[in-house]
Protein backbone atom coordinates (compact mmCIF):
# COMPACT_ATOMS: atom_id res chain seq x y z
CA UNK A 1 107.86 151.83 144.52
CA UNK A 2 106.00 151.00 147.56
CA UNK A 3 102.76 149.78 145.55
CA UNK A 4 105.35 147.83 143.16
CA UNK A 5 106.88 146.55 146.39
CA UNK A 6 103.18 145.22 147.79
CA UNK A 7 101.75 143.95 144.63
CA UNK A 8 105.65 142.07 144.29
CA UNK A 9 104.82 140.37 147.55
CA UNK A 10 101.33 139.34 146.82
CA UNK A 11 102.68 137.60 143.82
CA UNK A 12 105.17 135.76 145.48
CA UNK A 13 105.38 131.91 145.53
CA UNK A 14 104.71 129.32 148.70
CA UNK A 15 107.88 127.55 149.20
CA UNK A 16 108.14 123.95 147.63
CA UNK A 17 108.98 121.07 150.37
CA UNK A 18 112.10 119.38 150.10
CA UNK A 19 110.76 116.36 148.83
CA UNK A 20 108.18 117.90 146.75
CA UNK A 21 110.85 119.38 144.95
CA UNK A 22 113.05 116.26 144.79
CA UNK A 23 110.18 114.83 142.99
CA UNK A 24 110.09 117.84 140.72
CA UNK A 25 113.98 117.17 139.77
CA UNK A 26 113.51 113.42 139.22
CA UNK A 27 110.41 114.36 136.44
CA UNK A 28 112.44 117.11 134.60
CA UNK A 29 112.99 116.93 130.98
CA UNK A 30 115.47 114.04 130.25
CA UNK A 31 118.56 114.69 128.34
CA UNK A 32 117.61 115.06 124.07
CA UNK A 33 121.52 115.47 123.20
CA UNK A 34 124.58 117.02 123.97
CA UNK A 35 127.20 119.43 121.86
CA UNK A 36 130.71 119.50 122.57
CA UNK A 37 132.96 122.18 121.50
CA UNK A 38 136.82 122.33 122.13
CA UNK A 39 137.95 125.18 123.68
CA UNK A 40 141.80 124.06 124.33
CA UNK A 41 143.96 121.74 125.51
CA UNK A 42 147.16 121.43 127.19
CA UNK A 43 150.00 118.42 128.61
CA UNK A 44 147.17 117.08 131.06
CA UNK A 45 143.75 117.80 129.94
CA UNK A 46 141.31 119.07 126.99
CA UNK A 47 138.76 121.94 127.95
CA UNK A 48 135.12 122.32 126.02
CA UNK A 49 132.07 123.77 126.17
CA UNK A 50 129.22 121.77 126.80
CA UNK A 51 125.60 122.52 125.67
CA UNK A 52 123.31 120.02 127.08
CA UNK A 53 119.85 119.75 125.31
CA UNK A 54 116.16 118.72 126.88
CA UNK A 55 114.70 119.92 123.93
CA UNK A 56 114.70 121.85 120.48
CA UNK A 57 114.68 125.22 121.84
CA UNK A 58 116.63 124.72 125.26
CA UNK A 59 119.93 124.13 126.30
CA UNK A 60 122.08 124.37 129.46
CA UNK A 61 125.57 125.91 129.16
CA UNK A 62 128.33 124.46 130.74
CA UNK A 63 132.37 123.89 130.82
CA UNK A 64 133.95 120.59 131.30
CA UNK A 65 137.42 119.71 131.62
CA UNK A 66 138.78 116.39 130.93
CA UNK A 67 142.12 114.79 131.42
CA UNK A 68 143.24 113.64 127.87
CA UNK A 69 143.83 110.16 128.49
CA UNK A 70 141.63 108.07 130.98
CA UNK A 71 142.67 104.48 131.58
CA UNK A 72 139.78 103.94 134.28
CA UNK A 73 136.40 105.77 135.93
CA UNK A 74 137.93 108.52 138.13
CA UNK A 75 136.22 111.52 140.07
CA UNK A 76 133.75 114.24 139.04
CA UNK A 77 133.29 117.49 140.50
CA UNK A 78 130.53 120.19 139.70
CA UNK A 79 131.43 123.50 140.87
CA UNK A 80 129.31 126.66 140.94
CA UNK A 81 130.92 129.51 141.79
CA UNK A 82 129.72 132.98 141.09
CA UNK A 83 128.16 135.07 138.48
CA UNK A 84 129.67 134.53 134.61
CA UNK A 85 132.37 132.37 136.14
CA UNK A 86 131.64 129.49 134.63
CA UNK A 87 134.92 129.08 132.45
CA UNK A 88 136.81 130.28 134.93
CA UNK A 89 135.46 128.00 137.82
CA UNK A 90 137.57 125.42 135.73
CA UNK A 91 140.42 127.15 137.04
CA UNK A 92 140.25 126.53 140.67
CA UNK A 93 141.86 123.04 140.52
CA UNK A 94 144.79 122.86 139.59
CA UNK A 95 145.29 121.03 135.93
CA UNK A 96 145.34 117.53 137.32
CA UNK A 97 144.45 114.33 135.27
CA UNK A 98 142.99 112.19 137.81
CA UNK A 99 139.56 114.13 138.01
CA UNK A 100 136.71 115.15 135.58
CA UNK A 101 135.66 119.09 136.35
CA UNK A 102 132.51 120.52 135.53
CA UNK A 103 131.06 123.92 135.68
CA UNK A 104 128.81 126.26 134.38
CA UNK A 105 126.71 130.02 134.09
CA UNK A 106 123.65 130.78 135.45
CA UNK A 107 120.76 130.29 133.41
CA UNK A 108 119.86 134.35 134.45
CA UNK A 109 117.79 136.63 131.79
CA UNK A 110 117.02 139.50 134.17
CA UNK A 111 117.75 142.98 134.63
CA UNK A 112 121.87 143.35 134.65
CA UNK A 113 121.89 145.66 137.60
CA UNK A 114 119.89 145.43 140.47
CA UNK A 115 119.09 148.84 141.02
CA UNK A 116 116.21 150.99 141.58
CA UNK A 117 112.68 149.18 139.58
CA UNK A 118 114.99 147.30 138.27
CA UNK A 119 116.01 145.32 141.55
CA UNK A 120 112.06 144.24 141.71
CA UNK A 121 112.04 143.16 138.55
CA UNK A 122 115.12 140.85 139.22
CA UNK A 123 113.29 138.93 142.58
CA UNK A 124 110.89 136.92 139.52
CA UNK A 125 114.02 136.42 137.22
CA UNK A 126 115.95 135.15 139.96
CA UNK A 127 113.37 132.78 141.69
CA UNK A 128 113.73 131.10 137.72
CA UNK A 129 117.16 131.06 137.47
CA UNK A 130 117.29 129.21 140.80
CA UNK A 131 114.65 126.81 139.51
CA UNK A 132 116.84 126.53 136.03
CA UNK A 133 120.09 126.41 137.96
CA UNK A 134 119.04 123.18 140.04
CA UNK A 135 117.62 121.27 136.91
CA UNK A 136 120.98 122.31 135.28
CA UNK A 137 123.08 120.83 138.05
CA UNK A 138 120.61 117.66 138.13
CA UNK A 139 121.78 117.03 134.69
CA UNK A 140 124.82 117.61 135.07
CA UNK A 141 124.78 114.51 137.56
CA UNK A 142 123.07 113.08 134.71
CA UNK A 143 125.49 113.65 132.73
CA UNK A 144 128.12 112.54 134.84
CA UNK A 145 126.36 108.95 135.38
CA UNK A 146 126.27 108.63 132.09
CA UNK A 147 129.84 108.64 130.84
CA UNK A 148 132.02 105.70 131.15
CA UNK A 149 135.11 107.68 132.53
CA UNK A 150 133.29 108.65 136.15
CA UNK A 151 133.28 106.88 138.97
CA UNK A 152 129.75 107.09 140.15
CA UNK A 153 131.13 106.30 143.38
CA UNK A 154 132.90 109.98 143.45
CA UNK A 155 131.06 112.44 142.40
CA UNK A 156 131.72 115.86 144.58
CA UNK A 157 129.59 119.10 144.79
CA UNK A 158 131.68 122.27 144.92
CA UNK A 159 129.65 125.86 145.98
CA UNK A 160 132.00 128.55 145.87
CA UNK A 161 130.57 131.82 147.54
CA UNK A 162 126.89 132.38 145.40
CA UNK A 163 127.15 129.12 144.04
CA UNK A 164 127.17 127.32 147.61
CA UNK A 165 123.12 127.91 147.93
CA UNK A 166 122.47 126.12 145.17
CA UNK A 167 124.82 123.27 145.89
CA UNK A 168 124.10 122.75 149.17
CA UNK A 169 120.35 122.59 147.89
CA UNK A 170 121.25 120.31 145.00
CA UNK A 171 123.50 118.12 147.41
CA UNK A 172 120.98 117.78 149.83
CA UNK A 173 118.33 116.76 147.03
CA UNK A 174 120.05 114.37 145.56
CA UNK A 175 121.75 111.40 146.53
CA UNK A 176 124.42 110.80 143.73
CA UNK A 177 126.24 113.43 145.11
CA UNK A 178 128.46 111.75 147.62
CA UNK A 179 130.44 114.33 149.07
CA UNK A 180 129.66 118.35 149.24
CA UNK A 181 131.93 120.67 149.69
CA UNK A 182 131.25 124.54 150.67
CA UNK A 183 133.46 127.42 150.44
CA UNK A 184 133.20 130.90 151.96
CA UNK A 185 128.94 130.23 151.88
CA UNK A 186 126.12 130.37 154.58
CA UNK A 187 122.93 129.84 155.56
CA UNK A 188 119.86 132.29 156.30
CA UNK A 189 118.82 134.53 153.53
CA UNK A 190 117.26 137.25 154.86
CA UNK A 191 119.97 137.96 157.07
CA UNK A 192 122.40 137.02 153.61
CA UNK A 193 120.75 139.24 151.94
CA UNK A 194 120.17 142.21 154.60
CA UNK A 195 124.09 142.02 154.59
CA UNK A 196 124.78 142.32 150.86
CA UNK A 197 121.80 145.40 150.17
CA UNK A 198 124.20 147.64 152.49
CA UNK A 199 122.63 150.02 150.52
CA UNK A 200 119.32 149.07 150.26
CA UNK A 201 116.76 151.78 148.34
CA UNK A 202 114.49 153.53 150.58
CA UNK A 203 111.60 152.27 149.75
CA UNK A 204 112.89 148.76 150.66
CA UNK A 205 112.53 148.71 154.93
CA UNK A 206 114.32 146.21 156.34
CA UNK A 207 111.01 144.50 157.40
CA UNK A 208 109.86 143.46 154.00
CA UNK A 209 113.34 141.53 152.93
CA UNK A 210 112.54 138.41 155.26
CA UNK A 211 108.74 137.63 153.48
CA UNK A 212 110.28 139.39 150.29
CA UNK A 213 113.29 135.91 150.70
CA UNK A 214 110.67 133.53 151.87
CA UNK A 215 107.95 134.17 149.10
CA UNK A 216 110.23 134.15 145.99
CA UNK A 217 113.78 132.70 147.55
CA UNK A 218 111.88 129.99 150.53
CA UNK A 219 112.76 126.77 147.61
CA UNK A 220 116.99 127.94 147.96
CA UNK A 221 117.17 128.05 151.86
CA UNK A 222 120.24 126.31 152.37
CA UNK A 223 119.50 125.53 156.04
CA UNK A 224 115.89 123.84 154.93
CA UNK A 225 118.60 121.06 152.77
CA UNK A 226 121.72 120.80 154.63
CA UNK A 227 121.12 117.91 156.85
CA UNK A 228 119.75 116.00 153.88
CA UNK A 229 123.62 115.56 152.98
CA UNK A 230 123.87 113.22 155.59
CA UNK A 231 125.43 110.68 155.91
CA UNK A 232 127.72 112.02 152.61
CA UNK A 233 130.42 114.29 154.37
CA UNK A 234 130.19 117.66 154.32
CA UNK A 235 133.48 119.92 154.15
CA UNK A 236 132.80 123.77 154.79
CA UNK A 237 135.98 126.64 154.35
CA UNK A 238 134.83 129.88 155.65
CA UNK A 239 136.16 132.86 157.01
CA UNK A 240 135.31 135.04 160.07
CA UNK A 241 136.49 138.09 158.19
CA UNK A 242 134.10 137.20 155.72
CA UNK A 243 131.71 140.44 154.69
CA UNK A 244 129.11 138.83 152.53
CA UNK A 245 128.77 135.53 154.06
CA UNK A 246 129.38 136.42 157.84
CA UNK A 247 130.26 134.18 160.66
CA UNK A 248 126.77 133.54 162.30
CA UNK A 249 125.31 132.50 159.18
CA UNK A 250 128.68 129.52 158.51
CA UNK A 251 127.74 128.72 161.64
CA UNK A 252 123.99 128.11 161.21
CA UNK A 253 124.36 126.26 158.58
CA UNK A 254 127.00 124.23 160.03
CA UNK A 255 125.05 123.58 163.18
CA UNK A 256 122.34 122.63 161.00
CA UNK A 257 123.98 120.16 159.49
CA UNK A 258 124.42 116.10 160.55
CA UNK A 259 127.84 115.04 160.96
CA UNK A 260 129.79 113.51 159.04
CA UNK A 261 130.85 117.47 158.99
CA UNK A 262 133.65 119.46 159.36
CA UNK A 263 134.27 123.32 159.15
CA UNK A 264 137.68 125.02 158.49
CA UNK A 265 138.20 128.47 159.52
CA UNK A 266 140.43 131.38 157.56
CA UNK A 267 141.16 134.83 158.51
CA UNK A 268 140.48 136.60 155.13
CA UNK A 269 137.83 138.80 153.28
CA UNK A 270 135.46 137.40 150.53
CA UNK A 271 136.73 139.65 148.19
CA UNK A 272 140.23 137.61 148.64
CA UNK A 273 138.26 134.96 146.62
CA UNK A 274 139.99 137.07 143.78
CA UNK A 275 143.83 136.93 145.09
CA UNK A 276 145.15 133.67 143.25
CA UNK A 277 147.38 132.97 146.47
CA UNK A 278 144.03 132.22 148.35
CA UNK A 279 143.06 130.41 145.63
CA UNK A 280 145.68 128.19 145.52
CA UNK A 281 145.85 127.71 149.43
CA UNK A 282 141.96 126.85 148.89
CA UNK A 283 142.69 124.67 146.13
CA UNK A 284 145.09 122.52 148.05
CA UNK A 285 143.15 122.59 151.07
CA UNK A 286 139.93 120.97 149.21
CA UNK A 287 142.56 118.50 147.33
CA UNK A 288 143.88 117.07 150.87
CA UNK A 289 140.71 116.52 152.33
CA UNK A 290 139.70 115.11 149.26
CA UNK A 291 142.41 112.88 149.33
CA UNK A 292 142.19 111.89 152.74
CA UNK A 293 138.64 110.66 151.90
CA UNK A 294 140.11 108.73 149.10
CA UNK A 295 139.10 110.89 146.20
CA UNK A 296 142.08 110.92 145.07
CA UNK A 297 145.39 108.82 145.36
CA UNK A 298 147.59 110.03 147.41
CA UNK A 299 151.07 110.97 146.21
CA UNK A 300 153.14 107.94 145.01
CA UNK A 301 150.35 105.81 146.44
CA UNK A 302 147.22 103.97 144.95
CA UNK A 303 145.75 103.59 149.48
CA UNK A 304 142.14 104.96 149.15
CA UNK A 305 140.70 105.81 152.62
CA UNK A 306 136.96 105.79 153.59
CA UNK A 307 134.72 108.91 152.19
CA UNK A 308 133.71 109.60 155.51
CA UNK A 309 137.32 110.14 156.80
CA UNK A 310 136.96 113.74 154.79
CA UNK A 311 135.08 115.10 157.85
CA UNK A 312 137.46 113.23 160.62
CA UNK A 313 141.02 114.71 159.87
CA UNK A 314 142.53 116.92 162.75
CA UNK A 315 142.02 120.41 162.35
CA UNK A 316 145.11 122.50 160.59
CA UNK A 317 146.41 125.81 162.54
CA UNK A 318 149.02 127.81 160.34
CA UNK A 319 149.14 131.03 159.02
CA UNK A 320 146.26 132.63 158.00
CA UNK A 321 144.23 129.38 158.93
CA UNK A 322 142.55 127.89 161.75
């Protein structure tokens, strides 16, 4: 394991410069076609899958619901959340039909458990799923621009726990994005990382997991991208009970980043991400900042505020949130 270990490390990658791979985004494949499949409907919206093509043998996998009838552009939202939640990541807004929602699964083809060999044969499949997973969310602002029922003017990045690396990558790479919101995420993978391997193998010491990050993982350091948001606002939730994203690494990346920010503290575990009542007090927290920013109209009114009025609200302080 130890010669696996060195010869894993030797192979590693030098880490792509934000630009260098903003450039690398803006040359990808463009969009060949796209398949839509119904997958249901109800009073408010129709749900699909979506198989976007750059080719004859490639295709991205995504889930898109869309209100049934739209009279004008409204928002978009992309939201990664975690692993095989792609369908369900439709689920954490509530069915509304003033917004188009987006999601999708991880382009991953590696081992299913990372355990034992087979957690160094995941680093490689993981360094290309976080390759494939930014060209998928590039075209999925792609796609986005391209439909007539969007308002390019509000288009919103959601990165729920995993899935707030890669969005606070792709938000920071790209400038059609203009808002990014964060929930229960971080910055700092080694020390990520280091907290999640509580059990780490043996033959893994706790000094090789910082090159191990930077030679294979260097391209999805969300503190290298976060103050390329600015000036879009920023919204972070995070908790300070939170096991696998702990409170010094919110606060890195929040520090890191350029205002307009703001950061919203609750008292829960990440594992709560599973307990629908947190999901629903998240959902309505994102849905009032997003309407004070004028994302959305407010209730009984058509008043849209200024974007950057997401990141100057006061701070709430009720139960269970600070």
């Amino acid at each position: 394991m130890a010669v696996a270990l060195a010869l894993l490390l030797e192979t590693g990658c030098q880490t792509t410069s934000p630009e260098a791979l903003r450039v690398s985004l803006e040359r990808k494949p463009p969009i060949a076609h796209i398949q839509r499949t119904l997958l249901g409907e109800t009073s408010l919206s129709k749900r699909y899958e979506l198989r976007i093509h750059t080719g004859e043998e490639w295709a991205f996998e995504y889930y898109l619901r869309m209100p049934r009838a739209v009279t004008k552009p409204i928002p978009a939202i992309l939201i990664l959340a975690g692993f095989e939640t792609g369908r369900q990541a439709l689920d954490f807004l509530d069915e509304r039909d003033d917004v188009i929602l987006l999601s999708m699964d991880y382009p991953y083809n590696g081992p299913p458990e990372f355990k034992g060999f087979d957690l160094l044969r995941a680093v490689p499949s993981l360094r290309r799923m976080g390759l494939a997973t930014l060209e998928a969310g590039s075209l999925a602002l792609d796609y986005f621009w391209g439909q007539p029922e969007v308002d390019r003017e509000k288009i919103i990045l959601i990165g729920v726990s995993f899935g707030s690396i890669f969005t606070t990558v792709l938000g920071g790479l790209d400038e059609r994005a203009s808002a990014v919101v964060l929930i229960y995420g971080g910055g700092g993978l080694p020390l990520l990382i280091r907290q999640n391997l509580r059990e780490a193998p043996w033959w893994l010491p706790s000094w090789a997991i910082p090159p191990l990050v930077k030679a294979f993982f260097g391209d999805f350091e969300p503190l290298r991208f976060v103050e390329r948001i600015s000036p879009r606002p920023l919204l972070m939730i995070n908790s300070r009970q939170d096991e696998f994203f702990p409170a010094p690494s919110t606060e890195a990346l929040y520090q890191q980043a350029k205002e307009p920010k703001k950061l919203i503290w609750y008292e829960t575990g990440h594992m709560d991400l599973f307990d629908p009542s947190l999901i629903r007090r998240l959902t309505q927290e994102v849905v009032k900042e997003l309407r004070s920013a004028g994302y959305f109209s407010p209730p009984g009114g058509h008043g849209l505020n200024s974007p950057e009025d997401l990141c100057h609200e006061q701070e709430i302080d009720q139960a269970g949130v600070r």
